[in-house]
Protein backbone atom coordinates (compact mmCIF):
# COMPACT_ATOMS: atom_id res chain seq x y z
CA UNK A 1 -75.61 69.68 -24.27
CA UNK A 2 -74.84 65.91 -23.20
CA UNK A 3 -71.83 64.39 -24.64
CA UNK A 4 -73.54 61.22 -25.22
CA UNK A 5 -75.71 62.25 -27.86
CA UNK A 6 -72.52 64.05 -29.69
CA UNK A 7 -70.64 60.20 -29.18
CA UNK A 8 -73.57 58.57 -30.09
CA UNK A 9 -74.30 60.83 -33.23
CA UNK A 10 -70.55 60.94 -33.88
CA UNK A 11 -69.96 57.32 -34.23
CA UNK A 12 -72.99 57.11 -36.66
CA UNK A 13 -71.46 59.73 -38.80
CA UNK A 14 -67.86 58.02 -38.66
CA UNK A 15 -69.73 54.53 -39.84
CA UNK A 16 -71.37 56.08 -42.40
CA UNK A 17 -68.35 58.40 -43.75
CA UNK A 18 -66.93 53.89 -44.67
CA UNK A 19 -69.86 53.52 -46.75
CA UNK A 20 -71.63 56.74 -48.17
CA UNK A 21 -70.80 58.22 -51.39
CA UNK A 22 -71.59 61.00 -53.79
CA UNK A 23 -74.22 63.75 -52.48
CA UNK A 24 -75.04 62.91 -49.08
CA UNK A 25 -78.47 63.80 -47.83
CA UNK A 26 -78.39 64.50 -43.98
CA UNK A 27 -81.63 64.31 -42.67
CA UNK A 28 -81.37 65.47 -38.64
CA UNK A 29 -83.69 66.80 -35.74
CA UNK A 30 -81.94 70.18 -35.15
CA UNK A 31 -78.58 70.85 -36.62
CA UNK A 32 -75.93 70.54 -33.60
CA UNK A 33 -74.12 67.79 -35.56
CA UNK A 34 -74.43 69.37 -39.28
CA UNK A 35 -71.18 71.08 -39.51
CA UNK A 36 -68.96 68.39 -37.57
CA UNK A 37 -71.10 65.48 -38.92
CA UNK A 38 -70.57 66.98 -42.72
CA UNK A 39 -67.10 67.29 -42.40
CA UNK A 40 -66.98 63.30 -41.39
CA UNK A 41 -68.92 62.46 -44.57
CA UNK A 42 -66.54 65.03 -46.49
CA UNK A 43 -63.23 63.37 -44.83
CA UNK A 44 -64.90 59.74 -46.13
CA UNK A 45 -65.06 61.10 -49.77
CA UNK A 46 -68.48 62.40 -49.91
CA UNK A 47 -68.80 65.26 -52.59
CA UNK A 48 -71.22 67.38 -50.87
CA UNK A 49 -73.39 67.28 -47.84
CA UNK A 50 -77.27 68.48 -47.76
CA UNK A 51 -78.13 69.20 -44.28
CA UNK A 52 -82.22 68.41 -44.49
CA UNK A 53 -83.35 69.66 -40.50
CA UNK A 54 -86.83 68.05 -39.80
CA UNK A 55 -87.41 71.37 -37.79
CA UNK A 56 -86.98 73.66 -40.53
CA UNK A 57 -87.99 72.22 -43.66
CA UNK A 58 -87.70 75.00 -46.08
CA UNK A 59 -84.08 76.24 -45.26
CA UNK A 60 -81.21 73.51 -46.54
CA UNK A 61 -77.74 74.18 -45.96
CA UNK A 62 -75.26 72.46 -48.55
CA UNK A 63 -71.32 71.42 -47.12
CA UNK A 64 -68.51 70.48 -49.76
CA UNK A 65 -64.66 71.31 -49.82
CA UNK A 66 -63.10 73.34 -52.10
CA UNK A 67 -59.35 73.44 -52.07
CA UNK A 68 -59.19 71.85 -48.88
CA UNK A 69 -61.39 74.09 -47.08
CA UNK A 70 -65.90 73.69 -46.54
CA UNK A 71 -67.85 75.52 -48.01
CA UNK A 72 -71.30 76.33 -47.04
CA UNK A 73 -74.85 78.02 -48.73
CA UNK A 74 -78.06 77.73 -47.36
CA UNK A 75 -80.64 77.57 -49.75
CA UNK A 76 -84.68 78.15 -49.27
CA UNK A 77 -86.07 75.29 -51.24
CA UNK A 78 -87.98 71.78 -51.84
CA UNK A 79 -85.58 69.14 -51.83
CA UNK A 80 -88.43 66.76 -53.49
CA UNK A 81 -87.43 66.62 -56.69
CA UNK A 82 -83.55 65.84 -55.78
CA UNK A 83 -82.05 62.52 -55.99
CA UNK A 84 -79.12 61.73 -53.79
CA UNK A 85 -77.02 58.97 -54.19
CA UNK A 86 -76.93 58.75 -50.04
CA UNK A 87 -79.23 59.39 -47.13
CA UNK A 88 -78.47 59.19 -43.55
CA UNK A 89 -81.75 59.62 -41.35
CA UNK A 90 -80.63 58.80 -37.56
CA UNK A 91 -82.68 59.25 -34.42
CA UNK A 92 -85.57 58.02 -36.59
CA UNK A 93 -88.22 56.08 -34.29
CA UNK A 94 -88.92 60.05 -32.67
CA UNK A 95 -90.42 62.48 -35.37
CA UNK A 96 -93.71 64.20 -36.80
CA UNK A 97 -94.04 61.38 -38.82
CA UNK A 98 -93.61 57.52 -38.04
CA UNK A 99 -90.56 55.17 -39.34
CA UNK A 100 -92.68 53.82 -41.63
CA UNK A 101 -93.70 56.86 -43.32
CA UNK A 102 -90.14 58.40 -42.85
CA UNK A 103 -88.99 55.37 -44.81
CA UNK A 104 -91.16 55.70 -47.12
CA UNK A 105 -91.01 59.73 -48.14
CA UNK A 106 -87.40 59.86 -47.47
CA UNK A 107 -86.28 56.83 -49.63
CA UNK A 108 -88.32 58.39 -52.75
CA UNK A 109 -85.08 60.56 -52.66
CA UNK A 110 -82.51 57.80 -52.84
CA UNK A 111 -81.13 57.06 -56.12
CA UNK A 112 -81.86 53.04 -57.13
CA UNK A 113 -77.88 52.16 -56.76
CA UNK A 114 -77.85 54.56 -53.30
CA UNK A 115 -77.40 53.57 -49.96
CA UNK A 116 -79.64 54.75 -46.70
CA UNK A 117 -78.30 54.52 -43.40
CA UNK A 118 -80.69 54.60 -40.57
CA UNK A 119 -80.28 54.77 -36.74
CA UNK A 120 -83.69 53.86 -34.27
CA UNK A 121 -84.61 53.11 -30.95
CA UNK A 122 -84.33 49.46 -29.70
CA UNK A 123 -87.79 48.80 -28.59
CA UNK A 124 -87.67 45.95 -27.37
CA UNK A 125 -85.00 46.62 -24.06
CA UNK A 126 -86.78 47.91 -20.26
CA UNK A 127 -89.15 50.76 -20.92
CA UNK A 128 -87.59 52.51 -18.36
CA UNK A 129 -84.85 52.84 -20.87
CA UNK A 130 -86.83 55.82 -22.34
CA UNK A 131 -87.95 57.12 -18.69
CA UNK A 132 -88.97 60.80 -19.86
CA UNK A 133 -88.74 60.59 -23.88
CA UNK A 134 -92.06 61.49 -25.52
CA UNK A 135 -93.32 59.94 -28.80
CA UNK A 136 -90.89 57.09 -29.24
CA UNK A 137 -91.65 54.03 -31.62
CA UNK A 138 -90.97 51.21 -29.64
CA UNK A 139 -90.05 48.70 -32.35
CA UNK A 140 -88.33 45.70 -32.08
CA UNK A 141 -85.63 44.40 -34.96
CA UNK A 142 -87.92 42.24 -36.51
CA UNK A 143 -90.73 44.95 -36.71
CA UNK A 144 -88.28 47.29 -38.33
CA UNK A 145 -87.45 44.81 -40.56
CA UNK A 146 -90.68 44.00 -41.81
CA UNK A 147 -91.07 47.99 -42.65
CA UNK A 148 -87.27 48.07 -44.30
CA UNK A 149 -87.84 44.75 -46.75
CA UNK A 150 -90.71 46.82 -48.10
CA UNK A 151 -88.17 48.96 -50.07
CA UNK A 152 -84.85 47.61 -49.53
CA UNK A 153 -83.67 44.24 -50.52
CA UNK A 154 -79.75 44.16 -49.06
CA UNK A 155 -79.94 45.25 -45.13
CA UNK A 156 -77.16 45.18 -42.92
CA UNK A 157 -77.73 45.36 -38.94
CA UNK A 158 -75.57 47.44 -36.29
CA UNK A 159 -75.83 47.02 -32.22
CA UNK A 160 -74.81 50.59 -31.11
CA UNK A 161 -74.47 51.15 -27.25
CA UNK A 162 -75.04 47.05 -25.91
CA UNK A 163 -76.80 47.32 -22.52
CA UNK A 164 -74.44 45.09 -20.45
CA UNK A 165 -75.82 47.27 -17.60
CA UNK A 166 -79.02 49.71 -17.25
CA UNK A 167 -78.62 52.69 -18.87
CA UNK A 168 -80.94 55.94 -18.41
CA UNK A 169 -81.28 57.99 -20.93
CA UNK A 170 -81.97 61.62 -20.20
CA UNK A 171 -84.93 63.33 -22.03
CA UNK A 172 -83.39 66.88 -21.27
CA UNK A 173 -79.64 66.94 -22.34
CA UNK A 174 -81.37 65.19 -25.33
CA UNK A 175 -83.96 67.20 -26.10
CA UNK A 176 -82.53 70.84 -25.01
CA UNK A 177 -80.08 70.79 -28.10
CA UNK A 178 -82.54 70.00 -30.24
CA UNK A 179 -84.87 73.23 -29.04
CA UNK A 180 -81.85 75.48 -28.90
CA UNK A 181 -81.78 74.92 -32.16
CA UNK A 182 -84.74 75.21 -33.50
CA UNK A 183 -84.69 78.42 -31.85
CA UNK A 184 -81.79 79.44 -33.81
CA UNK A 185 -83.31 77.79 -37.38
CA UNK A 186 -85.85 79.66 -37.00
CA UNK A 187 -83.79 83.32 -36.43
CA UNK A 188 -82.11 81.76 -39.41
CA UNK A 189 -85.11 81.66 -41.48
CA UNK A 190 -86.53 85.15 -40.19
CA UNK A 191 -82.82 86.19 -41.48
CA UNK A 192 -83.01 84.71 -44.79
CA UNK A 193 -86.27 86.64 -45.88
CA UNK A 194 -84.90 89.56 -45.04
CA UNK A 195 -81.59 89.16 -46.52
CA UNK A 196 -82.17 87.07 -49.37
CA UNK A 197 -78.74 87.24 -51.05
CA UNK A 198 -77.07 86.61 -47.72
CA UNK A 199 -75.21 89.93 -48.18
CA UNK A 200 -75.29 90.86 -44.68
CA UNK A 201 -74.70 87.59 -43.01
CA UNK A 202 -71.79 87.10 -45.68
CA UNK A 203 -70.65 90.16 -44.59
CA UNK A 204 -70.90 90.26 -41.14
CA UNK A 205 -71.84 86.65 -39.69
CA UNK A 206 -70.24 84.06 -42.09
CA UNK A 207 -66.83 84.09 -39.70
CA UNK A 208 -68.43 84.36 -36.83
CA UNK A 209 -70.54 81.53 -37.09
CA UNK A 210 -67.37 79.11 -39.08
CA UNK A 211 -65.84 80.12 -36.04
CA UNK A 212 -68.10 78.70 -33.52
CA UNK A 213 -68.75 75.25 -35.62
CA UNK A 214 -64.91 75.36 -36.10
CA UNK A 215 -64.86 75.46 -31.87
CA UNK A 216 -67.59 72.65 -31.84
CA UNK A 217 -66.14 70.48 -34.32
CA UNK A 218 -62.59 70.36 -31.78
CA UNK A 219 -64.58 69.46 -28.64
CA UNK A 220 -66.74 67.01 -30.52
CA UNK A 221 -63.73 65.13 -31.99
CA UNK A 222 -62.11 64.90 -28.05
CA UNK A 223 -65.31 62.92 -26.19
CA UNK A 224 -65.90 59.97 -29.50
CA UNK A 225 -65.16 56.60 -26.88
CA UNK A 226 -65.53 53.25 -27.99
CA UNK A 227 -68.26 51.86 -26.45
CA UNK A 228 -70.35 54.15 -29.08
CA UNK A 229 -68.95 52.46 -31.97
CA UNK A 230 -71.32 50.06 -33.54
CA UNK A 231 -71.17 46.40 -34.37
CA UNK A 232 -72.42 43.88 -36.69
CA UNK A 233 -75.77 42.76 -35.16
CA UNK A 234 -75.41 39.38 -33.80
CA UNK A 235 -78.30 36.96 -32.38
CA UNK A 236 -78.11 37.53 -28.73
CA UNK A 237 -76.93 41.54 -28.65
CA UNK A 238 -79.52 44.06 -26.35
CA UNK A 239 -78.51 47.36 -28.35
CA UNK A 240 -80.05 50.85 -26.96
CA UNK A 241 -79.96 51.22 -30.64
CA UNK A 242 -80.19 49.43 -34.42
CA UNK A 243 -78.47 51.37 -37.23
CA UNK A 244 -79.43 49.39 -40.83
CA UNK A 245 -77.20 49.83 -44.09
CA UNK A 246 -79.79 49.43 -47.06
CA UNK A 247 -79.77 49.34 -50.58
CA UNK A 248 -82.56 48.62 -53.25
């Protein structure tokens, strides 16, 4: 897996944990960051954390702390009816749907007093920024805009990762964590049919698998650098991407 999508997603997660509140709805492409990305939110005073992947709709896992310690369930269930009183969608211009739609669906969910944090491609920096990547919005700030006002009325701007020289991004590192796991959601899904009170993986996989996100969460925490952490937008900034704050 690349490190910089683990900075990049990392730094998100640490901005958010300074604003976010209450149940947290994680929205993500795959869920490499879920366990290390919950326990940010958690650390920031987030009650619980409901991992939402976009690759496996039906399965949610929920993160909060008990005594000091996360908990975790996985539930098979509709989260369309749920309000949250937070929603973090990053990597959003690359999906099924478009960002406007995503926008629109996802911030049905958001209580009116909630906040949604967003993360999307910078469209308007040299194509060849995206050599490789497949369906990618290229929107530009003002574009994004125009689709955020539509629901929000208070948006704040980031600049994360300022192209002060040509960066590549690489379609594989990127893209090969997300298919590992959607490999692995969907084991998990074959898994929870079978074993619908999650006896057996209680039983027999629970440690195993803490264990591993446990292992994750350390090397993740070691690689966060600085020039991942995002700034106040400011006229003049090339960011590889935008991250909004928004509220109704």
């Amino acid at each position: 897996m690349s490190s910089n999508i683990i900075k990049e997603q990392e730094a998100r997660y640490i901005l958010a944990s300074k604003i976010v509140t209450g149940n947290v709805l994680d929205i993500s492409y795959g869920r490499f960051m879920a366990y290390h990305g919950a326990n940010i939110l958690l650390d920031g005073g987030a009650s619980e954390v409901w991992n939402y992947d976009i690759f496996d709709e039906k399965n949610i896992d929920v993160r909060k702390r008990h005594n000091g310690r996360t908990q975790f369930e996985s539930f098979n269930m509709n989260i369309l009816n749920k309000k949250f009183d937070s929603i973090v969608l990053f990597e959003s211009s690359y999906s099924k749907y478009n960002f406007s739609s995503n926008i629109s669906n996802f911030s049905k969910l958001l209580d009116d007093d909630g906040v949604f944090i967003i993360s999307i491609f910078n469209g308007e920096v040299d194509p060849k920024i995206y050599s490789g990547i497949q369906n990618i919005e290229r929107l530009g700030i003002n574009q994004i805009e125009i689709v955020l006002v539509k629901v929000f009325s208070n948006i704040v701007f980031y600049s994360q990762l300022l192209l002060l020289k040509k960066k590549i991004l690489t379609p594989y590192f990127r893209y090969s964590s997300f298919m590992i796991q959607s490999i692995r959601n969907t084991l998990g899904a074959i898994l929870l049919k079978l074993d619908k009170k999650s006896i057996f993986y209680q039983l027999f996989l629970q440690k195993i698998i803490s264990k591993f996100d446990k292992s994750s969460e350390i090397l993740n925490s070691k690689i966060f650098d600085k020039e991942y952490e995002p700034k106040i937008f400011e006229n003049g900034h090339r960011p590889t991407y935008f991250i909004a704050v928004c509220k109704k």
